[in-house]
N, C-alpha and C. Protein backbone atom coordinates (compact mmCIF):
# COMPACT_ATOMS: atom_id res chain seq x y z
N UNK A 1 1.43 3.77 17.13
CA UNK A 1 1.21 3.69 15.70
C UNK A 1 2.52 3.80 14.95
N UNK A 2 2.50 3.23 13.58
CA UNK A 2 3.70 3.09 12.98
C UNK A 2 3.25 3.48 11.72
N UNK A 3 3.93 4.36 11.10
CA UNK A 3 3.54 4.55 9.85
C UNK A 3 4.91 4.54 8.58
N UNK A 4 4.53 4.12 7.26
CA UNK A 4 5.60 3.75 6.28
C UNK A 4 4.52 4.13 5.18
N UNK A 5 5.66 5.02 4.26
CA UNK A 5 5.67 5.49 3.19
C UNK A 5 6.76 4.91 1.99
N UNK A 6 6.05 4.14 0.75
CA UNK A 6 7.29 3.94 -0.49
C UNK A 6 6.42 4.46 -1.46
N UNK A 7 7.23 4.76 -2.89
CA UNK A 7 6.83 5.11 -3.97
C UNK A 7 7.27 3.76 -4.60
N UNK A 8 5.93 3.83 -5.85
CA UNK A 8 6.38 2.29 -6.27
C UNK A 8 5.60 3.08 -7.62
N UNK A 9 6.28 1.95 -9.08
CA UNK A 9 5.20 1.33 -10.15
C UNK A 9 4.85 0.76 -10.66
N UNK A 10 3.50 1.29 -10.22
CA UNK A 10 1.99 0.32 -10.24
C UNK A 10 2.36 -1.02 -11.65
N UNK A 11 2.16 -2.29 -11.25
CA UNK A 11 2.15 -3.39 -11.78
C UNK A 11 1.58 -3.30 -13.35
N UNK A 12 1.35 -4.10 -14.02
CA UNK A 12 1.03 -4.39 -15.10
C UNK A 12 -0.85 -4.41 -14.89
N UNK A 13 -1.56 -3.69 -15.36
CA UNK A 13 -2.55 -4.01 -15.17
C UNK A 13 -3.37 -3.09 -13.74
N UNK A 14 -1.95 -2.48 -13.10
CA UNK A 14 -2.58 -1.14 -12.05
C UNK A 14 -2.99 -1.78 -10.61
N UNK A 15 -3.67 -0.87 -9.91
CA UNK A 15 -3.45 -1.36 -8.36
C UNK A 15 -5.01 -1.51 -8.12
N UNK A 16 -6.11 -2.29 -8.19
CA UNK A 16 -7.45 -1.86 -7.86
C UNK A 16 -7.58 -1.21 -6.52
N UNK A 17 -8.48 -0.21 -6.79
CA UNK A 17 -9.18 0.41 -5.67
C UNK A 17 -10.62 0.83 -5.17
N UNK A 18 -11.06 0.57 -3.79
CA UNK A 18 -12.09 0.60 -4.01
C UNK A 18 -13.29 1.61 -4.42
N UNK A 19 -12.33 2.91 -4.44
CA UNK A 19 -13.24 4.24 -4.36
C UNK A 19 -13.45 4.66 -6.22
N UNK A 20 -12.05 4.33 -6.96
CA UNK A 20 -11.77 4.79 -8.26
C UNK A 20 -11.74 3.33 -9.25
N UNK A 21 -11.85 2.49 -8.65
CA UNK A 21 -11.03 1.22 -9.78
C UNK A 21 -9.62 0.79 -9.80
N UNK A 22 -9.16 0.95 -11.22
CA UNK A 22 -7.62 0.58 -11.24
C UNK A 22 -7.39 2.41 -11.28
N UNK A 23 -5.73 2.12 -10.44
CA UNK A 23 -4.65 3.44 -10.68
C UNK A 23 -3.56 2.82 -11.63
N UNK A 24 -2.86 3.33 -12.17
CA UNK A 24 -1.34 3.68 -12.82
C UNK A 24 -0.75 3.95 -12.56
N UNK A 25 0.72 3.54 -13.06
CA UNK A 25 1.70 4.71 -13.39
C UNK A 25 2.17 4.83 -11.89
N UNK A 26 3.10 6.22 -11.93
CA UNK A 26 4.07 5.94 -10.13
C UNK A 26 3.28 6.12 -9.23
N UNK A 27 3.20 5.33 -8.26
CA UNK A 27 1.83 5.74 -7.07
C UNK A 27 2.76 5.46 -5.90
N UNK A 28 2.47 5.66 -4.55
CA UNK A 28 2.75 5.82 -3.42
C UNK A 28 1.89 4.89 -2.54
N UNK A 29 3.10 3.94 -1.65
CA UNK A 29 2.06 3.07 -0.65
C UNK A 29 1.68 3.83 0.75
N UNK A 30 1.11 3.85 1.91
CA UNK A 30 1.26 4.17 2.82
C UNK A 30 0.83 2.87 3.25
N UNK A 31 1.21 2.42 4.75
CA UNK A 31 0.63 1.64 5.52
C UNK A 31 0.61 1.89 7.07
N UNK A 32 -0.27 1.79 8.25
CA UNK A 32 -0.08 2.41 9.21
C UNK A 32 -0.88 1.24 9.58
N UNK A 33 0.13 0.64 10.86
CA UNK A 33 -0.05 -0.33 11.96
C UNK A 33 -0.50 0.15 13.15
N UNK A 34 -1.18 0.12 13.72
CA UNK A 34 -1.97 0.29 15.16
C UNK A 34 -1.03 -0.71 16.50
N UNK A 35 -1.38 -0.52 17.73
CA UNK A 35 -0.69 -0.95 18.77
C UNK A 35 -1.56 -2.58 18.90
N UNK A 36 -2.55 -2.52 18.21
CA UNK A 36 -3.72 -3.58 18.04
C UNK A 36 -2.98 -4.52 17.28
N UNK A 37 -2.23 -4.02 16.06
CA UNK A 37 -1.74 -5.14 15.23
C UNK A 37 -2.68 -4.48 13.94
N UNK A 38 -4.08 -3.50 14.05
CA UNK A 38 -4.31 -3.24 12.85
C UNK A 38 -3.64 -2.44 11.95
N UNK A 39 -3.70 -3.11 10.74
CA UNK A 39 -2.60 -2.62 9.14
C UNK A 39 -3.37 -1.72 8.39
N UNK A 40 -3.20 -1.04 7.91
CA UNK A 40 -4.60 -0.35 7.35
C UNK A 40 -3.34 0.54 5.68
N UNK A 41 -3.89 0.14 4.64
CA UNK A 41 -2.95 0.34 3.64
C UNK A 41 -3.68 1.33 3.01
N UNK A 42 -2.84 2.65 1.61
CA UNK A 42 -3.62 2.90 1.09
C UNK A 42 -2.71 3.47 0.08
N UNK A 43 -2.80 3.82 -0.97
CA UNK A 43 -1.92 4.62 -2.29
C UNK A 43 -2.46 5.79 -2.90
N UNK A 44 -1.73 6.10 -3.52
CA UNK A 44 -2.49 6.93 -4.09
C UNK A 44 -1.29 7.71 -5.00
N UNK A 45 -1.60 8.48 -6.46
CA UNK A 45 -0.87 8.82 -7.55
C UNK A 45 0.10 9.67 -6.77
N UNK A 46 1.72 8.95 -7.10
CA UNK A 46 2.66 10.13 -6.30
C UNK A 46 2.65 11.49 -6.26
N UNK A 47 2.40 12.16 -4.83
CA UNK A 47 2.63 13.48 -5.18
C UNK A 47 1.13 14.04 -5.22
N UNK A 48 0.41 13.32 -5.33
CA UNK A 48 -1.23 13.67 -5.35
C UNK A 48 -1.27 13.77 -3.71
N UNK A 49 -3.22 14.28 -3.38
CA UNK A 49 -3.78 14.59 -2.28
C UNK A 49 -4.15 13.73 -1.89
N UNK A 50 -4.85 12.86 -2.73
CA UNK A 50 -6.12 12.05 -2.48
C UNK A 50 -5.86 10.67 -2.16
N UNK A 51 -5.91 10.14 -1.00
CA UNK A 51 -5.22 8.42 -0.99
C UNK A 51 -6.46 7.39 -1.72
N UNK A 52 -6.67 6.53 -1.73
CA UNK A 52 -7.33 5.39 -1.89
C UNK A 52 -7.26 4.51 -1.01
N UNK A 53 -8.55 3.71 -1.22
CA UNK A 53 -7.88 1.77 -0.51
C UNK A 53 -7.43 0.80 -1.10
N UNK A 54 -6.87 0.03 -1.44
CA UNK A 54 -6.53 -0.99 -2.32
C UNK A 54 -7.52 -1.75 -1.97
N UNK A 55 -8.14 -3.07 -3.06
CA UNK A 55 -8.80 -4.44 -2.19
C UNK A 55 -8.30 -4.66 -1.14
N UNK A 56 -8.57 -5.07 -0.06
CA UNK A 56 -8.32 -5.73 0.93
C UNK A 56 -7.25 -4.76 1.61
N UNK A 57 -7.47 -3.47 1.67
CA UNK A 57 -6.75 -2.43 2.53
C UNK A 57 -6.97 -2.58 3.92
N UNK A 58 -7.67 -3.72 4.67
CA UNK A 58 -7.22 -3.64 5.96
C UNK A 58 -7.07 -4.88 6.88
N UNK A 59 -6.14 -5.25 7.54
CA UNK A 59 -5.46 -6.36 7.97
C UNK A 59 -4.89 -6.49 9.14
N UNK A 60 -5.59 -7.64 9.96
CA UNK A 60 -4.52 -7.40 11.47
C UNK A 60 -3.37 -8.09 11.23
N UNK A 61 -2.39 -7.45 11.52
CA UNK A 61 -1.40 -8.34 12.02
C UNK A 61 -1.31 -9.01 13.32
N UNK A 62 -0.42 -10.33 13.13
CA UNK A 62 -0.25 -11.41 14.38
C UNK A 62 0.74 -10.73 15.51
N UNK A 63 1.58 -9.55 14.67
CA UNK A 63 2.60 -9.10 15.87
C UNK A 63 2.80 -7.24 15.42
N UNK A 64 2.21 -6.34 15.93
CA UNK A 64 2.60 -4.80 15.66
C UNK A 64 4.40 -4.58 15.12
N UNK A 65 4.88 -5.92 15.27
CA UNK A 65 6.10 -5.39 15.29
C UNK A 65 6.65 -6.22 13.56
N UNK A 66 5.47 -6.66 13.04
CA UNK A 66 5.95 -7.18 11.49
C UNK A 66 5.53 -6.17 10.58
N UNK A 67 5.26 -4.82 10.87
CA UNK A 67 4.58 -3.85 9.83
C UNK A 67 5.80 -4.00 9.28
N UNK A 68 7.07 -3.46 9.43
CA UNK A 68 8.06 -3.35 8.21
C UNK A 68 8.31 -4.35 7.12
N UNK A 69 8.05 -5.60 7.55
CA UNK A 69 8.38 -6.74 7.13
C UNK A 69 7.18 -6.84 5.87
N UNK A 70 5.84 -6.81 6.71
CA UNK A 70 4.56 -6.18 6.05
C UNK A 70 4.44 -5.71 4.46
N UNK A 71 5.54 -4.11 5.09
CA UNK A 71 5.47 -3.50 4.19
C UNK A 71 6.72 -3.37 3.10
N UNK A 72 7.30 -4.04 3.19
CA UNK A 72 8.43 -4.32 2.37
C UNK A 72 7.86 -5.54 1.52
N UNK A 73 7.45 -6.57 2.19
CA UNK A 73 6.48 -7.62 1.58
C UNK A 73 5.99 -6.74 -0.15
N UNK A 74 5.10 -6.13 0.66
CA UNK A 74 4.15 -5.16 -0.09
C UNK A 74 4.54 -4.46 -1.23
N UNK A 75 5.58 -3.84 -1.10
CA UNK A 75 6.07 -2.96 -1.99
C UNK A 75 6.66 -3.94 -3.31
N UNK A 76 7.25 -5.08 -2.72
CA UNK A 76 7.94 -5.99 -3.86
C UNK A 76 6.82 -6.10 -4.43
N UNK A 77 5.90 -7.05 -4.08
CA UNK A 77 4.65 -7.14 -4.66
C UNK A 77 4.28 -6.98 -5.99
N UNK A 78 4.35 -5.04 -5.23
CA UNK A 78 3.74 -3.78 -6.12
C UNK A 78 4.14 -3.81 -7.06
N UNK A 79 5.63 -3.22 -6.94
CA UNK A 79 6.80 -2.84 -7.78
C UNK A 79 6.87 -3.61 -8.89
N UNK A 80 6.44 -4.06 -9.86
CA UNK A 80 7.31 -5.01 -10.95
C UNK A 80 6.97 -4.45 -12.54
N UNK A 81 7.64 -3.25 -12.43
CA UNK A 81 7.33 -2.27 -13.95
C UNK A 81 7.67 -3.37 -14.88
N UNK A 82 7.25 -2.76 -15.66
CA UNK A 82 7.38 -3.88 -17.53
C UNK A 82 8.86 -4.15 -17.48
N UNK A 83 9.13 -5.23 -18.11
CA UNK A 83 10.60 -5.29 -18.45
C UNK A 83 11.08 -4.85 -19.84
């Protein structure tokens, strides 16, 4: 297993999730790859307890060894505070 942690903030419009809706404001990614190739993502308000799932929080990958790539992907994504 591989696991990666970034702090990011949340986009224009917030991160949907499936347990709460939209989040805000600075949140935290986690993502944890399996030896399977499964991706399994989740955030949650920096510094908080409680993670979430994003839509579509779970994903095989084609190779265990693109989680970083994955998750760097990911974080740009995320990341794009107001200008």
């Amino acid at each position: 297993m591989s696991e990666r942690y970034s702090t990011f903030t949340a986009p224009r419009g917030g991160v949907m999730t499936e347990e709460v809706g939209v989040i805000t404001g600075e949140l935290e990614l986690h993502t944890d790859a399996g030896a399977d190739g499964e991706l399994v993502m989740r955030v949650r308000y920096a510094g908080a307890d409680e993670w979430y799932t994003p839509g579509g929080g779970r994903h095989r990958l084609h190779d265990p060894r693109d989680h970083e790539v994955v998750h760097d992907v990911l974080i740009a994504l995320l990341h794009r505070p107001e200008p």
